[in-house]
C-alpha atoms as a PDB file:
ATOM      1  CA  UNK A   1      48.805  -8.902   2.843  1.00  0.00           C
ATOM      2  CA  UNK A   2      45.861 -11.289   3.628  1.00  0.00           C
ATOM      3  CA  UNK A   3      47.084 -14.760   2.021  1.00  0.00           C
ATOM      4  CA  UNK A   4      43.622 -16.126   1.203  1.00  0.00           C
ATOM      5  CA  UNK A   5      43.457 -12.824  -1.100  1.00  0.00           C
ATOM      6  CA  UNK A   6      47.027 -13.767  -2.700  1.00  0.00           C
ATOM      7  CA  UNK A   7      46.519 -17.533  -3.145  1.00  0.00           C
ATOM      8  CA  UNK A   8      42.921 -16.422  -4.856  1.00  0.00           C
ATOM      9  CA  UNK A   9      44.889 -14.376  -7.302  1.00  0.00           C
ATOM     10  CA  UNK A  10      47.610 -16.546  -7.737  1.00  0.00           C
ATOM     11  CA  UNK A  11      45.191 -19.123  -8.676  1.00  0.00           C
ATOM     12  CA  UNK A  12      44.029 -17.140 -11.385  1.00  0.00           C
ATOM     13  CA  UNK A  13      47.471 -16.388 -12.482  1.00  0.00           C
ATOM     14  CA  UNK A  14      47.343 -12.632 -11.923  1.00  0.00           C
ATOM     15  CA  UNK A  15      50.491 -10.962 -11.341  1.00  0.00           C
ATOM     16  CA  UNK A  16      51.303  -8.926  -8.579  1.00  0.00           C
ATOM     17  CA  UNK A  17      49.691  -5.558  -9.320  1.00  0.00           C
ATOM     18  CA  UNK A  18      46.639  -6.947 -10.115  1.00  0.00           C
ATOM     19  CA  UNK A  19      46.400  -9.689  -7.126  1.00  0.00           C
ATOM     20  CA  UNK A  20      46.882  -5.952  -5.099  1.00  0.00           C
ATOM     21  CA  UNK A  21      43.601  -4.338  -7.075  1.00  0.00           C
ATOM     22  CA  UNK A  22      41.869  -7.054  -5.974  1.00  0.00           C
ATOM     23  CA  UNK A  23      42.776  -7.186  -2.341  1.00  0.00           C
ATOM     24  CA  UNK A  24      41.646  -3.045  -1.944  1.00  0.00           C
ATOM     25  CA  UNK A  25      38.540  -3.331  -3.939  1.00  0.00           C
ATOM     26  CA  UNK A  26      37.687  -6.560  -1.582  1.00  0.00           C
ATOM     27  CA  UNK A  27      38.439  -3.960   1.326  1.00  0.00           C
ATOM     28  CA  UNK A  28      36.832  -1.465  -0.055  1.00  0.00           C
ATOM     29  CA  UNK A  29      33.528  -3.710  -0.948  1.00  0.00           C
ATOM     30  CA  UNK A  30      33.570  -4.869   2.991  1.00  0.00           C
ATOM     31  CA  UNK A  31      33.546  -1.329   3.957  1.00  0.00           C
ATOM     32  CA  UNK A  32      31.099  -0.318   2.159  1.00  0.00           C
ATOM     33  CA  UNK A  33      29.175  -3.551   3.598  1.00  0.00           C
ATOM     34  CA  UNK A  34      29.487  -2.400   7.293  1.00  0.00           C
ATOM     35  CA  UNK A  35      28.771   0.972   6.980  1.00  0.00           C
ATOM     36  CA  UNK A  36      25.578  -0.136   5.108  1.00  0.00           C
ATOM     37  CA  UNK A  37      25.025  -1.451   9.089  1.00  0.00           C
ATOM     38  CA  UNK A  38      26.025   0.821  10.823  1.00  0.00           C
ATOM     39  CA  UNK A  39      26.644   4.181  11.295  1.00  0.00           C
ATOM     40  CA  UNK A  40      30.030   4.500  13.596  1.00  0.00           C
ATOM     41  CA  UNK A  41      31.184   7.686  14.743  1.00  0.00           C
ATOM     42  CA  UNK A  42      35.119   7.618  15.864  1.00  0.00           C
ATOM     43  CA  UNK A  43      35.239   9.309  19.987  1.00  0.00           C
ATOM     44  CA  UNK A  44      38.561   8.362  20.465  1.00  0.00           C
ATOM     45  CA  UNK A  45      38.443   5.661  22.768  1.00  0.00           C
ATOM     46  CA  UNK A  46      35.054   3.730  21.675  1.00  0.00           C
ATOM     47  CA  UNK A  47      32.885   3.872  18.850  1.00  0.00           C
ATOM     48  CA  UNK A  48      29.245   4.931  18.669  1.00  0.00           C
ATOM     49  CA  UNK A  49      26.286   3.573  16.389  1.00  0.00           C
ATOM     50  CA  UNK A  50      23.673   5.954  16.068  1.00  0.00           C
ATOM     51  CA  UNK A  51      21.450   3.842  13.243  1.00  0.00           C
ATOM     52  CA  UNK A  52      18.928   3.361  15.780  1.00  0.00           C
ATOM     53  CA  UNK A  53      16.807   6.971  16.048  1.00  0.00           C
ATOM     54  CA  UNK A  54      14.437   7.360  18.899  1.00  0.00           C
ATOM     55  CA  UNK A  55      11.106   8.594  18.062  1.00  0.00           C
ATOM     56  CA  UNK A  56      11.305  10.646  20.893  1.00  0.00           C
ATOM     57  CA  UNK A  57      13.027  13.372  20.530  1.00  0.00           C
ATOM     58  CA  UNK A  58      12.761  16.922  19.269  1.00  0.00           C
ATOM     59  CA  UNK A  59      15.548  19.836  18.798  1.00  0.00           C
ATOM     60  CA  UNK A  60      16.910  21.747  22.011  1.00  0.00           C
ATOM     61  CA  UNK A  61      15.961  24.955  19.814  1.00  0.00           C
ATOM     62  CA  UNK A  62      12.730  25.437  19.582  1.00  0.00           C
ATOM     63  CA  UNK A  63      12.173  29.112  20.352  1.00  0.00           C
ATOM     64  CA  UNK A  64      13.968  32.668  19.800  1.00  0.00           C
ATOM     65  CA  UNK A  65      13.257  35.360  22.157  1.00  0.00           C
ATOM     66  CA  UNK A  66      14.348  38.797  21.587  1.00  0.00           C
ATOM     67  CA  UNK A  67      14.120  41.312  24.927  1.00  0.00           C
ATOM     68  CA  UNK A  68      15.653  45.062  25.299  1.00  0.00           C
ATOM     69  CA  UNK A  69      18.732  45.729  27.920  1.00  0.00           C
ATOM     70  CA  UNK A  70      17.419  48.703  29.259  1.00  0.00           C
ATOM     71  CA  UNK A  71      20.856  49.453  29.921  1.00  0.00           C
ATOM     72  CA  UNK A  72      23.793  51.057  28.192  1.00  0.00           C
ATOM     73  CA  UNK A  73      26.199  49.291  26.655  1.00  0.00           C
ATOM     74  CA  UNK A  74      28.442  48.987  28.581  1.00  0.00           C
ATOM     75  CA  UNK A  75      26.235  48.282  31.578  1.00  0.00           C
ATOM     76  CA  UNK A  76      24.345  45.698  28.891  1.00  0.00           C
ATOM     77  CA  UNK A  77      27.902  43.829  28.800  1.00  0.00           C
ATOM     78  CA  UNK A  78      28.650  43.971  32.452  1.00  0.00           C
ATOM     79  CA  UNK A  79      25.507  42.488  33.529  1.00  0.00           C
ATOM     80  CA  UNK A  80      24.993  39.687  30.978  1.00  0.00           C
ATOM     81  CA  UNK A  81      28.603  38.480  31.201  1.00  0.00           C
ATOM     82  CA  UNK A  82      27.843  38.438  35.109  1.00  0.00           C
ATOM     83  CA  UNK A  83      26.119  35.078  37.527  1.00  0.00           C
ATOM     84  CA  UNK A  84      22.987  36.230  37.498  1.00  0.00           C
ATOM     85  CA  UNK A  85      21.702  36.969  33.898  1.00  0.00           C
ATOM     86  CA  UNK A  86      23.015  36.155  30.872  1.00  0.00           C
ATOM     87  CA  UNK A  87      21.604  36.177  26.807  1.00  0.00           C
ATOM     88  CA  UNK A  88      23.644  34.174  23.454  1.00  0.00           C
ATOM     89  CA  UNK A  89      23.797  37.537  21.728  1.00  0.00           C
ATOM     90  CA  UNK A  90      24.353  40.959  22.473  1.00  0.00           C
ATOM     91  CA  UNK A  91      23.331  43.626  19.633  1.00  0.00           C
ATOM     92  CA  UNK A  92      24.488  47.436  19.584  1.00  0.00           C
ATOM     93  CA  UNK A  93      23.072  50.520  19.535  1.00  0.00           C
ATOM     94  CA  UNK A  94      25.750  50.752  17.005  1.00  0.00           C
ATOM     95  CA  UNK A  95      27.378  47.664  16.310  1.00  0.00           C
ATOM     96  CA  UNK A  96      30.947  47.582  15.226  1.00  0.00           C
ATOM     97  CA  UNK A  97      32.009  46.532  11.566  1.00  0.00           C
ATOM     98  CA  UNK A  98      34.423  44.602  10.101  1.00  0.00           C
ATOM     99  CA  UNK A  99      35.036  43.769   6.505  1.00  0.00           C
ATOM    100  CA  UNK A 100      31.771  45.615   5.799  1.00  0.00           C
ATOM    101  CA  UNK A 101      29.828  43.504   8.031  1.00  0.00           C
ATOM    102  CA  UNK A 102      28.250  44.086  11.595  1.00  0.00           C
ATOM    103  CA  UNK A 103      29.334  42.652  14.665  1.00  0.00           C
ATOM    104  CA  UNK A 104      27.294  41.017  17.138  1.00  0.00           C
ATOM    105  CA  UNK A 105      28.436  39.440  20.367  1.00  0.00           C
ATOM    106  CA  UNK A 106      28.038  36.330  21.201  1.00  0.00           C
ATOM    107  CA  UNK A 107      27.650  35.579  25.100  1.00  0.00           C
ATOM    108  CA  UNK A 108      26.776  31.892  25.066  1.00  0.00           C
ATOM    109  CA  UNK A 109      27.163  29.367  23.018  1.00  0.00           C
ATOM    110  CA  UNK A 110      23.870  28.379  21.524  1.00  0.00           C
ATOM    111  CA  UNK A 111      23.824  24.938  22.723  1.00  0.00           C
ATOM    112  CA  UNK A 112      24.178  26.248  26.319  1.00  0.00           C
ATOM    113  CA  UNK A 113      21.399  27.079  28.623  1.00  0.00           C
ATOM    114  CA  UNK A 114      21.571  31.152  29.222  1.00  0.00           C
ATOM    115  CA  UNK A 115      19.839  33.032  31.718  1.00  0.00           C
ATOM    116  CA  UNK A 116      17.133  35.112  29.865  1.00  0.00           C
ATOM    117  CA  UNK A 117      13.773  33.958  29.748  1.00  0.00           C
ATOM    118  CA  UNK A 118      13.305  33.158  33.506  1.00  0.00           C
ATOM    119  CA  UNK A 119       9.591  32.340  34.913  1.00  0.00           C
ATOM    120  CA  UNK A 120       8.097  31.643  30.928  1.00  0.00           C
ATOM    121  CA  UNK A 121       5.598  30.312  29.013  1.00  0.00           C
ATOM    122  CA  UNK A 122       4.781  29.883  25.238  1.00  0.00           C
ATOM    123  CA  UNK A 123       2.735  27.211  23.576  1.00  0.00           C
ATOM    124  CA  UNK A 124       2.825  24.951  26.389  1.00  0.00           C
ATOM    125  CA  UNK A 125       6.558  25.115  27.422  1.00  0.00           C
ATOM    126  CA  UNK A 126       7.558  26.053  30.634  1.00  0.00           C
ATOM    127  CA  UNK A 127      11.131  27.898  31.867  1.00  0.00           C
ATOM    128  CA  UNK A 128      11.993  28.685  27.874  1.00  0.00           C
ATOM    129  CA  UNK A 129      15.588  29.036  29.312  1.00  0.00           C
ATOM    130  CA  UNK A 130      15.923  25.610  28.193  1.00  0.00           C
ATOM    131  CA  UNK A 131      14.552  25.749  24.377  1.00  0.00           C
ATOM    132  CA  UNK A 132      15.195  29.011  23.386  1.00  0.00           C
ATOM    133  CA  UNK A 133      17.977  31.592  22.078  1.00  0.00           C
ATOM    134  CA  UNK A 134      17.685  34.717  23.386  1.00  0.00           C
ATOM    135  CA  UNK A 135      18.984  37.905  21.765  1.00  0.00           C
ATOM    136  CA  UNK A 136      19.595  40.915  23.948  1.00  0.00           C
ATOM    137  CA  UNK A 137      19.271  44.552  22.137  1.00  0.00           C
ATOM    138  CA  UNK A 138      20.621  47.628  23.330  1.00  0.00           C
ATOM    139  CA  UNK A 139      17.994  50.212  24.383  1.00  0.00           C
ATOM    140  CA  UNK A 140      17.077  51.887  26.983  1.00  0.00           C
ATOM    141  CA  UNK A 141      13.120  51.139  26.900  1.00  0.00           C
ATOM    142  CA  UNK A 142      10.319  53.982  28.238  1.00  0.00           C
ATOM    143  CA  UNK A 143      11.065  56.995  30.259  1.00  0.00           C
ATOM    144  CA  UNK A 144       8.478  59.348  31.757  1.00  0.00           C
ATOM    145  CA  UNK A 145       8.294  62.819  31.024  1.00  0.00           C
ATOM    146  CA  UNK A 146       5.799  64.937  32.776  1.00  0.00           C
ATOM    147  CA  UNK A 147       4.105  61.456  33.438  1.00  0.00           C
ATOM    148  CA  UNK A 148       3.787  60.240  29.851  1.00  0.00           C
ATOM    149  CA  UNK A 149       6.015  57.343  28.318  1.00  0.00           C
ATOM    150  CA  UNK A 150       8.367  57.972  25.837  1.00  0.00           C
ATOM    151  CA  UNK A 151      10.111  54.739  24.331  1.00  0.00           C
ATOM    152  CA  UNK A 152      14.059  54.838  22.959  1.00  0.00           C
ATOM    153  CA  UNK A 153      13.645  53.867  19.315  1.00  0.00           C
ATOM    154  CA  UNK A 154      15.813  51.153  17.890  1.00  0.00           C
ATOM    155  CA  UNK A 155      18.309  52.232  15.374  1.00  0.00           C
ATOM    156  CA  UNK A 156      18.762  51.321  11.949  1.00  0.00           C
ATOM    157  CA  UNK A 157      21.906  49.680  12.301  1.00  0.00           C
ATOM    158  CA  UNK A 158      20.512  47.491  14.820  1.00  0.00           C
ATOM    159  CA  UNK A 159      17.961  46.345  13.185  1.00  0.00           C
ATOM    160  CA  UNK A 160      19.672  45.214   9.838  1.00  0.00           C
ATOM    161  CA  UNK A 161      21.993  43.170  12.194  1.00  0.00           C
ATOM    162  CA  UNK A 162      19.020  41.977  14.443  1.00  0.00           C
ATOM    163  CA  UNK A 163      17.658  40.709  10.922  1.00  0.00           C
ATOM    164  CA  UNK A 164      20.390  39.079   9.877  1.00  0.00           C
ATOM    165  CA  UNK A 165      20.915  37.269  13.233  1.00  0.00           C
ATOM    166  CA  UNK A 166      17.741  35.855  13.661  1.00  0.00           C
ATOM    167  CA  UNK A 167      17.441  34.594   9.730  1.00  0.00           C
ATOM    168  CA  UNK A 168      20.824  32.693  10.683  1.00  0.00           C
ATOM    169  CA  UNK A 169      19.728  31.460  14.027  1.00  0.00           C
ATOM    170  CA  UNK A 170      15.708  30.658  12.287  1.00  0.00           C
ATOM    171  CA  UNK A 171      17.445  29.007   9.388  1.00  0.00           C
ATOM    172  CA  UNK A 172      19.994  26.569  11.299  1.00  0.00           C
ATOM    173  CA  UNK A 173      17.162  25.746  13.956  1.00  0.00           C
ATOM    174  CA  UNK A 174      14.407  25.133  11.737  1.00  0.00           C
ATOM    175  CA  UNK A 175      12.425  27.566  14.458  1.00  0.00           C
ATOM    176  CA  UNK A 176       8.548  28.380  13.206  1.00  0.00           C
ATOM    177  CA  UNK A 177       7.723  32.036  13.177  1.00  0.00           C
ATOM    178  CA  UNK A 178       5.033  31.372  15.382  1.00  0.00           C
ATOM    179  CA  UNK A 179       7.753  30.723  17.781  1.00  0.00           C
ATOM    180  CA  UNK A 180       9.475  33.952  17.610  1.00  0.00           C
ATOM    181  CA  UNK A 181       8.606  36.141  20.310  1.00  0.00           C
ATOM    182  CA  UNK A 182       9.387  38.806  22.901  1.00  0.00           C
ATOM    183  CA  UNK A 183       9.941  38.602  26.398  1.00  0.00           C
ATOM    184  CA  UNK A 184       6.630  40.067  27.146  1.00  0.00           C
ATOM    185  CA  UNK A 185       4.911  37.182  25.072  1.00  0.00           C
ATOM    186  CA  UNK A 186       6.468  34.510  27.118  1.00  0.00           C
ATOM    187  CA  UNK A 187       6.121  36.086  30.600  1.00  0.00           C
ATOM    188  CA  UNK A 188       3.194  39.041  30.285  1.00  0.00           C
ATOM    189  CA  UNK A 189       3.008  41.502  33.097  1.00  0.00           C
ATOM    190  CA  UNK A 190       6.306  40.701  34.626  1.00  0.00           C
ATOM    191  CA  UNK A 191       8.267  41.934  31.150  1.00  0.00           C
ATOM    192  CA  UNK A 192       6.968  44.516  28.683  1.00  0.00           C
ATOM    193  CA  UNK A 193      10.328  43.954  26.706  1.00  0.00           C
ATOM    194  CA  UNK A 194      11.075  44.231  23.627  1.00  0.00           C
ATOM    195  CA  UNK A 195       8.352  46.875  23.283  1.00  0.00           C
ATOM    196  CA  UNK A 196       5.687  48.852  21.568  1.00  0.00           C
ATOM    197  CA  UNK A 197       8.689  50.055  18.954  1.00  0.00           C
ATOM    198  CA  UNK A 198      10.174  46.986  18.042  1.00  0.00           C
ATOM    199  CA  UNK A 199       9.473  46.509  14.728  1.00  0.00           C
ATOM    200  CA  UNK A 200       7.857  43.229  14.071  1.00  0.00           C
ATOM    201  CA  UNK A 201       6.251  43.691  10.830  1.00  0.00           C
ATOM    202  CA  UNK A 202       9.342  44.962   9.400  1.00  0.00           C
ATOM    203  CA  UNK A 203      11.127  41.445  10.613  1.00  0.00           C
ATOM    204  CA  UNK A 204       7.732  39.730   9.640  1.00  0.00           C
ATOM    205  CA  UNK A 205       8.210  41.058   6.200  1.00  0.00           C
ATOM    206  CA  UNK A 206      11.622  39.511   5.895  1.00  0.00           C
ATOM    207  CA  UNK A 207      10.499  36.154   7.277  1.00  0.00           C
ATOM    208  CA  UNK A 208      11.408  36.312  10.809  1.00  0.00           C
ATOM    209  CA  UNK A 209       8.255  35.968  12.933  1.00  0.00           C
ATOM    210  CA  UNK A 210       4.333  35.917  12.917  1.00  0.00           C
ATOM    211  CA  UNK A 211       2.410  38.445  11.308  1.00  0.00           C
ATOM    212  CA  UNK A 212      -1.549  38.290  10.148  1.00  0.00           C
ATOM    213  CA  UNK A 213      -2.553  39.068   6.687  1.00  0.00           C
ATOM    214  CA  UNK A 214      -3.983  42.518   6.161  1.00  0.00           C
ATOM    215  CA  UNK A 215      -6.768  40.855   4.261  1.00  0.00           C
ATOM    216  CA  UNK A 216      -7.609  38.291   6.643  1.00  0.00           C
ATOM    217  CA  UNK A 217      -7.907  40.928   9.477  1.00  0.00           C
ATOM    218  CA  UNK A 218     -10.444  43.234   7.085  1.00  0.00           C
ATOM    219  CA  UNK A 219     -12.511  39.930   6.740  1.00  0.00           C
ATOM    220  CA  UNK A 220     -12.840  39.232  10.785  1.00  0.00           C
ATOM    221  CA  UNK A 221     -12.863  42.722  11.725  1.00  0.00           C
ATOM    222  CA  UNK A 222     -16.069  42.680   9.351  1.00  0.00           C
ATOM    223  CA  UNK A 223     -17.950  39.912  11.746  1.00  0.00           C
ATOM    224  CA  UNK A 224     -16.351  41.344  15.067  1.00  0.00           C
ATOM    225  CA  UNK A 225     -17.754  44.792  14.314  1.00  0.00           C
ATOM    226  CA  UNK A 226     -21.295  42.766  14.246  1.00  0.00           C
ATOM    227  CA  UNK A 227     -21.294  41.403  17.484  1.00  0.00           C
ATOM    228  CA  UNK A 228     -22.584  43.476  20.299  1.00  0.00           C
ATOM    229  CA  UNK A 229     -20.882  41.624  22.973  1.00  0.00           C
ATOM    230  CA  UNK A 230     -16.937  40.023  23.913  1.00  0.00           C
ATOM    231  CA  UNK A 231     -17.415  36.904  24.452  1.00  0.00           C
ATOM    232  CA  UNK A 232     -14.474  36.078  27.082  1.00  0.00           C
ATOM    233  CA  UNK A 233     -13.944  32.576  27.539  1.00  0.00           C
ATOM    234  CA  UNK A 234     -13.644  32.152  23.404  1.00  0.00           C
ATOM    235  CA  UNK A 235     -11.051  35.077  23.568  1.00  0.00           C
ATOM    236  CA  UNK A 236      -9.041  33.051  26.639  1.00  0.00           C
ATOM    237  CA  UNK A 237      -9.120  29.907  24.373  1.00  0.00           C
ATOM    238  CA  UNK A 238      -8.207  31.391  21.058  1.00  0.00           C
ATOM    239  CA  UNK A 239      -5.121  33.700  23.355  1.00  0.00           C
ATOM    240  CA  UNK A 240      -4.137  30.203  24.507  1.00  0.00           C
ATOM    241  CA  UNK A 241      -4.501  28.342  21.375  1.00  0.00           C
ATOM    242  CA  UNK A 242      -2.173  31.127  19.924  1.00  0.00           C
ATOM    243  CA  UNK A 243       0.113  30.378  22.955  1.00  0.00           C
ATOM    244  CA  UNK A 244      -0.231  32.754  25.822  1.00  0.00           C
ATOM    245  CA  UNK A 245      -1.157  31.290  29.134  1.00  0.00           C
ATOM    246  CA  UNK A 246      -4.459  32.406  30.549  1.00  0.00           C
ATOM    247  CA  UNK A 247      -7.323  30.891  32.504  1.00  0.00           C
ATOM    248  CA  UNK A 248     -10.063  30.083  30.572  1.00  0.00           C
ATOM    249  CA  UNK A 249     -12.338  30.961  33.025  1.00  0.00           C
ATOM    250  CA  UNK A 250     -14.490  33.266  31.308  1.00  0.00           C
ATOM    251  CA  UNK A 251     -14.181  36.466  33.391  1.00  0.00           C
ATOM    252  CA  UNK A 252     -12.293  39.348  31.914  1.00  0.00           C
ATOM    253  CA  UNK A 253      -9.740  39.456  35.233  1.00  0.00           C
ATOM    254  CA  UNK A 254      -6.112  40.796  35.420  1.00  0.00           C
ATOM    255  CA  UNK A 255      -4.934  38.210  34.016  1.00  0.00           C
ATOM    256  CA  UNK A 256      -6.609  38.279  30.685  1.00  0.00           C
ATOM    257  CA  UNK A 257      -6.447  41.825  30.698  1.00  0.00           C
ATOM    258  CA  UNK A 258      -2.409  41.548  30.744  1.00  0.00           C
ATOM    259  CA  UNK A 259      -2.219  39.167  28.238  1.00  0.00           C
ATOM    260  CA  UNK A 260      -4.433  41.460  25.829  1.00  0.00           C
ATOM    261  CA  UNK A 261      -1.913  44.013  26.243  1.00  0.00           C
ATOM    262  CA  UNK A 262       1.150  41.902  25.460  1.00  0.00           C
ATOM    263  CA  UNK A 263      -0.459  41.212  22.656  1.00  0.00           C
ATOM    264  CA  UNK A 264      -1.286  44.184  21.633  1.00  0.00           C
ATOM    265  CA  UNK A 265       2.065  45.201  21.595  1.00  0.00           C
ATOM    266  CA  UNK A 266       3.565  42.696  19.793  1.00  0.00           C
ATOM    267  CA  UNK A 267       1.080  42.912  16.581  1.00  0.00           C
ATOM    268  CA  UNK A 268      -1.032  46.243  17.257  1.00  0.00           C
ATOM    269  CA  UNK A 269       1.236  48.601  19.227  1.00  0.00           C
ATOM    270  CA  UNK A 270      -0.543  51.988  18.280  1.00  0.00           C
ATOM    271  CA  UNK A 271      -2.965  50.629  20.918  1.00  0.00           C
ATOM    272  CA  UNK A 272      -2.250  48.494  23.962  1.00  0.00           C
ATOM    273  CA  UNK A 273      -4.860  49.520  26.274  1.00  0.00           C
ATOM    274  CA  UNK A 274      -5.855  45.698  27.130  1.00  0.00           C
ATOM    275  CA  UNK A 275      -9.337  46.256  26.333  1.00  0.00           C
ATOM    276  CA  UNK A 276     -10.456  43.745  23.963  1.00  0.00           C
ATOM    277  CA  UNK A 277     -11.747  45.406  21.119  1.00  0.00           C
ATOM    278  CA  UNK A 278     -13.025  44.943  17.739  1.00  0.00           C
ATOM    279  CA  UNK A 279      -9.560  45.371  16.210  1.00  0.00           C
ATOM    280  CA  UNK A 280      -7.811  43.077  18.781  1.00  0.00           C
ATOM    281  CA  UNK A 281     -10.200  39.887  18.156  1.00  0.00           C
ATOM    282  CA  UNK A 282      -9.916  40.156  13.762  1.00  0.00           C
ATOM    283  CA  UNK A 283      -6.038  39.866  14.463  1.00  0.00           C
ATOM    284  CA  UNK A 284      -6.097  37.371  16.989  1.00  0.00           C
ATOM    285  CA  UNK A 285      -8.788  35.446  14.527  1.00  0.00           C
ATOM    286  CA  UNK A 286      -6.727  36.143  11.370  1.00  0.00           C
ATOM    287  CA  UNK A 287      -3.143  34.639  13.384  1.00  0.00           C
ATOM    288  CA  UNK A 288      -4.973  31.551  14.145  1.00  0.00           C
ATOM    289  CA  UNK A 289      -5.849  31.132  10.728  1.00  0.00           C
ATOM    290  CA  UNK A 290      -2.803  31.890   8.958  1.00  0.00           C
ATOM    291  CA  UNK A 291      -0.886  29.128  11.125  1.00  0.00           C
ATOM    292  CA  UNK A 292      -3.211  26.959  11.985  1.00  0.00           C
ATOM    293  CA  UNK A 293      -3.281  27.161  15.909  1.00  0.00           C
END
């Protein structure tokens, strides 16, 4: 026992239970001092302070990017637990339950770097591998019969376990729905994944993702209808402004022409001819609005 804290008691003629209250609230009233100070984490063999905060810094997890396998399952496992590829969850066509709840397979830990976005852009990032979680679903994307497209819907199952993913990942990562994309967002041309069936409103609707305001859309489509002719460069800006990445160079090229259709297919799918219609501009107008691009 400290013998300045004894004498002090002893002084006051306290007896020996009460000279030991003293001693541990003095302890405990020092403690409290120094962590007032500083914030010390235990790492075995040193200690760290982490009171001082940089200003600059932001979360790893800024994006989540869903894609389709285009695979079976089983090929979907084998390739994504391979070198090459790789996603931090695998969903089902039919995920397994247990305890009345679905399944989902985790591949990588989400503070690891996986292998999913490659070549990638959104909102000026580059190579999303390194902000994002990506979320691989089971389906076998479009087939051609007698030279038209036919697209694998995603089941129901699926779906309710895709939702309750990404409300768990959104939630914990503080990740804005403007940042919630497909692979086809973040790298147009090159992917066309998750495709024209994945149901974004539906997750929209539960608070997972970007969607415009049916309202909002009536209101632009309105003025858009009005104007006789596209004017380009203000479409490049506003597609960029949204997030895509296209030269604003005021000639409908390629380039733009791709990134219409990604577009498209993310929040008009009946259509995604590329052509920049009437339609297309209102909802590009009414997104910008809604979250203030």
């Amino acid at each position: 026992m400290d013998m300045m804290a004894t004498s002090g008691a002893v002084k006051f003629g306290l007896p020996f239970s009460g000279r030991r209250y003293i001693y541990i609230l003095a302890v405990a009233v020092l403690a409290l001092l120094i962590s007032g100070c500083h914030s010390l984490k235990d790492r075995g063999d040193y200690w760290v302070d982490d009171t001082h905060r940089a200003l600059g810094a932001e979360p790893r997890i800024q994006f989540l990017v869903f894609h389709y396998t285009a695979e079976d399952f089983p090929s979907s496992l084998n390739i994504l637990t391979g070198e090459n590829v790789s996603a931090h969850y695998l969903v089902g066509t039919d995920p397994d339950i247990q305890s009345g709840k679905a399944i989902v397979l985790q591949l990588v830990p989400e503070n690891m770097r996986a292998w999913h976005a490659g070549a990638s852009f959104w909102r000026g990032r580059i190579n999303l591998n390194d902000t994002s979680v990506g979320v691989e679903i089971v389906n076998q994307g479009p087939s051609k019969v007698n030279g038209v497209s036919h697209w694998q819907p995603f089941t129901d199952n699926q779906i309710a376990l895709v939702i309750a993913l990404s409300r768990d990942i959104i939630e914990r990562n503080q990740i804005a729905a403007i940042n919630v994309v497909g692979h086809s967002d973040i790298s147009p041309g090159r992917k066309i994944d998750p495709g024209p069936l994945f149901p974004w409103k539906k997750l929209a609707d539960v608070g997972i993702g970007a969607w415009p305001d049916s309202r909002t859309v009536e209101r632009y489509l309105a003025k858009r209808q009005l104007q006789s002719a596209v004017d380009v460069k203000q479409l490049q800006n506003n597609l960029n402004r949204y997030g895509y990445q296209v030269s604003d160079s005021g000639v409908m090229d390629n380039q733009t022409r791709t990134v219409i259709k990604a577009f498209q297919m993310h929040f008009r799918p009946a259509n995604y001819s590329g052509e920049a219609d009437a339609e297309t501009l209102a909802i590009l107008d009414a997104l910008l609005e809604k979250y203030k691009s």
